[in-house]
N, C-alpha and C. Protein backbone atom coordinates (compact mmCIF):
# COMPACT_ATOMS: atom_id res chain seq x y z
N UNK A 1 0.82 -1.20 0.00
CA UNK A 1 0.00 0.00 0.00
C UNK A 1 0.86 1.25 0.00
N UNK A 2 1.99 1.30 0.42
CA UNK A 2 2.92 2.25 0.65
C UNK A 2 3.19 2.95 -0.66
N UNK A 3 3.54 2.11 -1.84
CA UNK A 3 4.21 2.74 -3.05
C UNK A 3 2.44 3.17 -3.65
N UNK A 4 1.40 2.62 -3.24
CA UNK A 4 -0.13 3.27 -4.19
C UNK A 4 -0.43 3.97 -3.81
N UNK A 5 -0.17 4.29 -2.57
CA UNK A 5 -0.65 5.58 -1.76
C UNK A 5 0.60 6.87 -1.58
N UNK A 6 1.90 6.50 -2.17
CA UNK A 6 2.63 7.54 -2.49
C UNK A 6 2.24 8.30 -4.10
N UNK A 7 1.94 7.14 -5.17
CA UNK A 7 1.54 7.39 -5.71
C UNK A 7 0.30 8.48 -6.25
N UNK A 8 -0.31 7.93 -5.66
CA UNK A 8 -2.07 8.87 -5.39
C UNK A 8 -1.84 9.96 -5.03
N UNK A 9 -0.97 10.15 -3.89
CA UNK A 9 -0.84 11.44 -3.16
C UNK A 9 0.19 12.12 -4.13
N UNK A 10 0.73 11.78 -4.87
CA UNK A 10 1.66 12.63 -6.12
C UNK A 10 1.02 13.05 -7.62
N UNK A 11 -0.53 13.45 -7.49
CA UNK A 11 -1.10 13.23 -8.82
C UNK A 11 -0.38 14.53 -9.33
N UNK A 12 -0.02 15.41 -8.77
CA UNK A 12 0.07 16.53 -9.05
C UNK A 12 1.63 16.58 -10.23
N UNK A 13 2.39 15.21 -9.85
CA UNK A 13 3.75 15.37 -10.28
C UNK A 13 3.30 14.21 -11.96
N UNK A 14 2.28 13.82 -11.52
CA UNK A 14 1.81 12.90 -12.55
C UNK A 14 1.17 14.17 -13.60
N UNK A 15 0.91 14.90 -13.51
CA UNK A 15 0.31 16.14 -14.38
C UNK A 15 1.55 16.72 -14.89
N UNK A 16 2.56 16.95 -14.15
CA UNK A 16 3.52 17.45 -14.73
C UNK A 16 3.88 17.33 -15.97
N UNK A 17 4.10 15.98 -15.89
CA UNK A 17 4.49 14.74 -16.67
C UNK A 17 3.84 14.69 -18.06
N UNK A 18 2.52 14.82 -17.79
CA UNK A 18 1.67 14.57 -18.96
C UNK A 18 0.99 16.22 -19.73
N UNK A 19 1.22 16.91 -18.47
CA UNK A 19 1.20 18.25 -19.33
C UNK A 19 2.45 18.63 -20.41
N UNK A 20 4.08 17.56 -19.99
CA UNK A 20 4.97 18.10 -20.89
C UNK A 20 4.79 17.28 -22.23
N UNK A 21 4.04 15.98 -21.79
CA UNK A 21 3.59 15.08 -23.28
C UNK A 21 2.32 15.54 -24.00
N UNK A 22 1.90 16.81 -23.31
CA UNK A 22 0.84 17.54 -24.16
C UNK A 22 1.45 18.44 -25.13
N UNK A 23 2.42 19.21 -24.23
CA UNK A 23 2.68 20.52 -25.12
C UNK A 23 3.57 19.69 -26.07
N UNK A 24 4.16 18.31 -26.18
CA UNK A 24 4.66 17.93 -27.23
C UNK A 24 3.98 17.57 -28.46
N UNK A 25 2.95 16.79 -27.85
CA UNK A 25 1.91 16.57 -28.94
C UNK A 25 1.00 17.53 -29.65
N UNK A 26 0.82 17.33 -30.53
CA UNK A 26 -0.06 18.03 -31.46
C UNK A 26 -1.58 18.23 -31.20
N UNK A 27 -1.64 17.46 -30.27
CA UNK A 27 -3.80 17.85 -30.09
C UNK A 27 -3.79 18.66 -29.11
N UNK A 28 -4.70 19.30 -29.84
CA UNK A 28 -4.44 20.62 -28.72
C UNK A 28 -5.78 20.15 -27.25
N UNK A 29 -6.60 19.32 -27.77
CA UNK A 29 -7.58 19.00 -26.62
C UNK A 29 -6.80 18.51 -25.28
N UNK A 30 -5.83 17.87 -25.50
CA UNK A 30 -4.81 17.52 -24.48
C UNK A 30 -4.36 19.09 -23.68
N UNK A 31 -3.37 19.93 -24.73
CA UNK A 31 -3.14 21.50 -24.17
C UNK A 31 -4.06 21.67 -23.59
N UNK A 32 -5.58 22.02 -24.08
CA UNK A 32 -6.63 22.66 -23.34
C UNK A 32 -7.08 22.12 -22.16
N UNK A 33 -6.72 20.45 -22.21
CA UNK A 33 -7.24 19.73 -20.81
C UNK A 33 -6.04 20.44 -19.29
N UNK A 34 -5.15 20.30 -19.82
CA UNK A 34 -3.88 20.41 -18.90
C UNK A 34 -3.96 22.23 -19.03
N UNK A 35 -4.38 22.65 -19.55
CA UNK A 35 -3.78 24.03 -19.06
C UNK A 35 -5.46 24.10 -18.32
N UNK A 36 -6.37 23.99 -18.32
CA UNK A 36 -7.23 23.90 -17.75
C UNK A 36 -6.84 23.28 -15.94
N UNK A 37 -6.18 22.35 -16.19
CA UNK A 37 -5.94 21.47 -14.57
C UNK A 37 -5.20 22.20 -13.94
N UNK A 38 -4.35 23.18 -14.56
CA UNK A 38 -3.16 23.75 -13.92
C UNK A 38 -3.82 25.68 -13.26
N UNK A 39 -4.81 25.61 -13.94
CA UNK A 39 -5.51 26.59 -14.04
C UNK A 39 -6.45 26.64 -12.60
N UNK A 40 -6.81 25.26 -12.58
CA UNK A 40 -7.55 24.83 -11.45
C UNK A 40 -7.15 24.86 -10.22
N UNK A 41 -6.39 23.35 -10.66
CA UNK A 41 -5.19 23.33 -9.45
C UNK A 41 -4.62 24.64 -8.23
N UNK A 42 -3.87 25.41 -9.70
CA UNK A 42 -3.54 26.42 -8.51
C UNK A 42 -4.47 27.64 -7.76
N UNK A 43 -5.92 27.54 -8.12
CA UNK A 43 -7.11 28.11 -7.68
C UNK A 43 -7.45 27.36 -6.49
N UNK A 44 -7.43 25.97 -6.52
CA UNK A 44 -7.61 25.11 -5.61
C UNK A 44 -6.28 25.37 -4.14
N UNK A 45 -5.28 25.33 -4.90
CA UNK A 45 -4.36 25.63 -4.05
C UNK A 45 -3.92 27.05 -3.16
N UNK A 46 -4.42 28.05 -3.82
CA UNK A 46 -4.71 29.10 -3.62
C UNK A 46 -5.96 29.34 -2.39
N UNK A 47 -7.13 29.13 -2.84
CA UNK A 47 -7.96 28.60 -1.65
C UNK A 47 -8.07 27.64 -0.63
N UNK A 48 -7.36 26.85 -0.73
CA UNK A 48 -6.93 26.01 0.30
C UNK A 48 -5.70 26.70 1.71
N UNK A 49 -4.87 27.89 0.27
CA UNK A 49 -4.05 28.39 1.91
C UNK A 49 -4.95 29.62 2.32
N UNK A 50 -6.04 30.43 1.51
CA UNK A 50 -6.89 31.00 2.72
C UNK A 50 -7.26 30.96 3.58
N UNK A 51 -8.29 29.61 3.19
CA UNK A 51 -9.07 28.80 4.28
C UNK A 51 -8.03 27.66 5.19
N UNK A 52 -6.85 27.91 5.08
CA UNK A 52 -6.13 26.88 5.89
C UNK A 52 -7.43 26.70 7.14
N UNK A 53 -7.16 27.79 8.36
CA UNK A 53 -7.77 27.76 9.53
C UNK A 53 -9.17 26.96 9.29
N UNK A 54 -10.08 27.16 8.57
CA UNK A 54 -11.42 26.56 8.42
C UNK A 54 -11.45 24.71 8.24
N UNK A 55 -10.27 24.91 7.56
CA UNK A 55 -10.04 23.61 6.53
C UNK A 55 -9.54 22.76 7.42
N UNK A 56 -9.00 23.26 8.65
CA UNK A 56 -8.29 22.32 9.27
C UNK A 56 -9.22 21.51 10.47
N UNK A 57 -10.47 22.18 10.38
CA UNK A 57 -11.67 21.39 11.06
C UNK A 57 -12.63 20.53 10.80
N UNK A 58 -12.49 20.62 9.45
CA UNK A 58 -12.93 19.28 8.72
C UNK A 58 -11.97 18.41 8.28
N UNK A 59 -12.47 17.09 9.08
CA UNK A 59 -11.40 16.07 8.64
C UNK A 59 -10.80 14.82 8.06
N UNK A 60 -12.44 15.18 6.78
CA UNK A 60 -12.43 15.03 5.51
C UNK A 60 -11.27 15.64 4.42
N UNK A 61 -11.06 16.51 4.59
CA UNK A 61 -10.56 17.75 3.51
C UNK A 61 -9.60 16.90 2.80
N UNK A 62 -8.53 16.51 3.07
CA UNK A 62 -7.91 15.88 2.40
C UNK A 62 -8.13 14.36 1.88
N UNK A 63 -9.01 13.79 2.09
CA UNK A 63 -9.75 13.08 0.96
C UNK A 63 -10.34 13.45 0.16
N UNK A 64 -11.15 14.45 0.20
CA UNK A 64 -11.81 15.35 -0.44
C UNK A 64 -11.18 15.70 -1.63
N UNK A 65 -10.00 16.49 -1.25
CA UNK A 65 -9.28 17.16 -1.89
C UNK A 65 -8.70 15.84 -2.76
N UNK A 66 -8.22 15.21 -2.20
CA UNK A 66 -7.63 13.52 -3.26
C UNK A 66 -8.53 13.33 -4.22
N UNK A 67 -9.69 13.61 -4.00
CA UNK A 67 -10.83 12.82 -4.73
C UNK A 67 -10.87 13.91 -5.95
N UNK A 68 -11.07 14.71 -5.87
CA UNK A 68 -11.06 16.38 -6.32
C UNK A 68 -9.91 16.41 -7.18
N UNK A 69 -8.76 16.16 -6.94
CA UNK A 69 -7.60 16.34 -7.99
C UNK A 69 -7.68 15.07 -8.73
N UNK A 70 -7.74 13.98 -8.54
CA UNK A 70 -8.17 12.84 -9.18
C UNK A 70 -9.03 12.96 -10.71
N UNK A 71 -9.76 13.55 -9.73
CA UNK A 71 -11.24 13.36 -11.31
C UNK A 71 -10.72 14.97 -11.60
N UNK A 72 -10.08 15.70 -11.62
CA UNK A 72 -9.62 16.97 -12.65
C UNK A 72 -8.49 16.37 -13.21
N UNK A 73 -7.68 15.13 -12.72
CA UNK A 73 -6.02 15.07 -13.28
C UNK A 73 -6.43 13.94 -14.56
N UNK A 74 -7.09 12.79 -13.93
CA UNK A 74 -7.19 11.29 -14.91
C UNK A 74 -8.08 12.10 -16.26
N UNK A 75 -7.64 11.07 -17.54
CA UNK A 75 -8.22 11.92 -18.40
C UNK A 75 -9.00 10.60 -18.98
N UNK A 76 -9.82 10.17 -18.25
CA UNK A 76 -10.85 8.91 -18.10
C UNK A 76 -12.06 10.50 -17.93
N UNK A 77 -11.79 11.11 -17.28
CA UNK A 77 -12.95 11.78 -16.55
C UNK A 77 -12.66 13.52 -17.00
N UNK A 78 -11.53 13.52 -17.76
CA UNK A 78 -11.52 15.43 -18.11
C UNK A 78 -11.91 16.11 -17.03
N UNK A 79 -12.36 16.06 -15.97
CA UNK A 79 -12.69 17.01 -14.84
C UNK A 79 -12.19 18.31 -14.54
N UNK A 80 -10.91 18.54 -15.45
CA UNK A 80 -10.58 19.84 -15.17
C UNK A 80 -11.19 20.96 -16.83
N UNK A 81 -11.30 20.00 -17.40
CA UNK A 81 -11.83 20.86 -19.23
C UNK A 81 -13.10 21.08 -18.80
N UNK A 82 -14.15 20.32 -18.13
CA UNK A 82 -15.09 19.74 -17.69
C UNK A 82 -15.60 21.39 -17.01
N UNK A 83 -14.72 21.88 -15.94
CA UNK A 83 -14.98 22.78 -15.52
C UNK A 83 -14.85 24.17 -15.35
N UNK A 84 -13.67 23.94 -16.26
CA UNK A 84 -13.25 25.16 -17.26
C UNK A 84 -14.34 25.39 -18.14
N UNK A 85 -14.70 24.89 -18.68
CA UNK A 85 -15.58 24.90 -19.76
C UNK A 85 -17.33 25.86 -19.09
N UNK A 86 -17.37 24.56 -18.01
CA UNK A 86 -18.60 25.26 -17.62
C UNK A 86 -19.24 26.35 -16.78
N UNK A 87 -17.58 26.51 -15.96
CA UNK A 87 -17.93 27.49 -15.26
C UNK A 87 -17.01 28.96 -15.36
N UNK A 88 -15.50 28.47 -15.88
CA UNK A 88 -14.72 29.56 -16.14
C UNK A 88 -14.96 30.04 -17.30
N UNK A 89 -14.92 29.31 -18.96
CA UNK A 89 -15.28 30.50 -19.65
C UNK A 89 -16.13 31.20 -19.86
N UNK A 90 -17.57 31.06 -18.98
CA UNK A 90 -18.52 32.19 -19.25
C UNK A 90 -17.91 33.85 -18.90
N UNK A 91 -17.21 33.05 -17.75
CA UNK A 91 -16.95 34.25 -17.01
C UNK A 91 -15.84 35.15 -17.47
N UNK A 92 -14.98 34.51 -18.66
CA UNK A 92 -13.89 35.06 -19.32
C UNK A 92 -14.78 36.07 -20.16
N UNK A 93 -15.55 34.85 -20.46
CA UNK A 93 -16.31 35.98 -21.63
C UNK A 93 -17.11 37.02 -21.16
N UNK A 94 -17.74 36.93 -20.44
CA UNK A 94 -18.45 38.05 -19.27
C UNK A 94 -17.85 38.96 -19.21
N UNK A 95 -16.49 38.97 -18.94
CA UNK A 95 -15.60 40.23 -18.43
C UNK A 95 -14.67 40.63 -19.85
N UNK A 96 -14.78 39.68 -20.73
CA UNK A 96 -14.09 40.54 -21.78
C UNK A 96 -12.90 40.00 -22.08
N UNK A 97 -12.41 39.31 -21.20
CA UNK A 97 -10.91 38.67 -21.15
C UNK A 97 -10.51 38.17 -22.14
N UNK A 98 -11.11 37.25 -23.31
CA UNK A 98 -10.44 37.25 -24.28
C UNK A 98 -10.32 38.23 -25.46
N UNK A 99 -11.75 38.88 -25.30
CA UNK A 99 -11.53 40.35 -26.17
C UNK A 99 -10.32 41.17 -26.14
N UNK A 100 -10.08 41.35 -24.73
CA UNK A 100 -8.51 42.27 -24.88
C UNK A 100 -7.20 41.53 -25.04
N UNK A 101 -7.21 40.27 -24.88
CA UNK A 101 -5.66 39.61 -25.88
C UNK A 101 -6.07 39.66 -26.87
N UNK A 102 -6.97 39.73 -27.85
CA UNK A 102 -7.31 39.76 -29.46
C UNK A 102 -6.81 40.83 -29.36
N UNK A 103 -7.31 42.23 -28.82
CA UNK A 103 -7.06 43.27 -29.16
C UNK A 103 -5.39 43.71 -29.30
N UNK A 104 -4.34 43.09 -28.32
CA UNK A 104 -3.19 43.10 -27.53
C UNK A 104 -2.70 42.70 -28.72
N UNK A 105 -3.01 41.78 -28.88
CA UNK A 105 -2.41 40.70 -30.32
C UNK A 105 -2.04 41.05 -31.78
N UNK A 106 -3.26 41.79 -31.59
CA UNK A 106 -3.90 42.66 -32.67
C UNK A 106 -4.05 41.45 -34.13
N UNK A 107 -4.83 40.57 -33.81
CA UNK A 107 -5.48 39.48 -34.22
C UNK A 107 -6.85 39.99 -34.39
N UNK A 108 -7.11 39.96 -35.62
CA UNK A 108 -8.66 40.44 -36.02
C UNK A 108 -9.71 38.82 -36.39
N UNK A 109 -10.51 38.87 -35.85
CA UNK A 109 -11.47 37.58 -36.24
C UNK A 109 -10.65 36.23 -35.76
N UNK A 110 -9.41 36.16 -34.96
CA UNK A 110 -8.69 35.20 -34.63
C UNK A 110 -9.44 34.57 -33.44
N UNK A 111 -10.00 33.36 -33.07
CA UNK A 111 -10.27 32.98 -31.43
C UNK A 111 -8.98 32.62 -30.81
N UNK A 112 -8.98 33.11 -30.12
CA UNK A 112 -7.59 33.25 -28.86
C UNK A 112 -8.01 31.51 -28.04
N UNK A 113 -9.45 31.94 -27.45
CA UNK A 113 -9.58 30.29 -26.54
C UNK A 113 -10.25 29.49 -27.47
């Protein structure tokens, strides 16, 4: 159990890995999955050291959190395109965010995402 459960608890180094066999490869659905996870990830990670104090009273969280990077990392389940998709780019688009790298770019009729 020692080496599956070092494992598990390293998904993050397992992304590494497969984000550098993305940007090698040519499909970009791979790029978009992984820059999506990494996108996540460090949102996740980010809120996790806010709420340290809160977080540390539920003592679930870090299963939680296992379970949570799991289904965003395995690409059985896309969980991180998954939620990029449904909840972050409205909001890109909402605010304009890809409008002004077109503009930056100065890319006319180009889609940026």
């Amino acid at each position: 159990m020692g080496k599956l459960w070092t494992i598990i608890t390293q998904f993050h180094s397992l992304a590494g890995y497969a984000s550098v066999v993305a940007i090698e490869s040519t499909a970009k659905l791979e790029d978009e999955q992984w820059l999506a996870y990494w996108i996540l990830y460090s949102f996740l990670t980010l809120m996790e050291m806010v709420l340290q104090p809160v977080l540390e009273w539920i003592p679930i969280w870090y299963d939680v959190k296992l379970l949570l990077v799991a289904w965003l990392v395995l690409p059985q389940f896309k969980g991180a395109a998954f939620l990029y998709e449904r909840f972050v780019r409205p909001h890109i688009k909402k605010f304009g965010i890809a409008r002004d790298e077109q503009h930056h770019n100065g890319s006319k009729g180009k889609k940026v995402f």
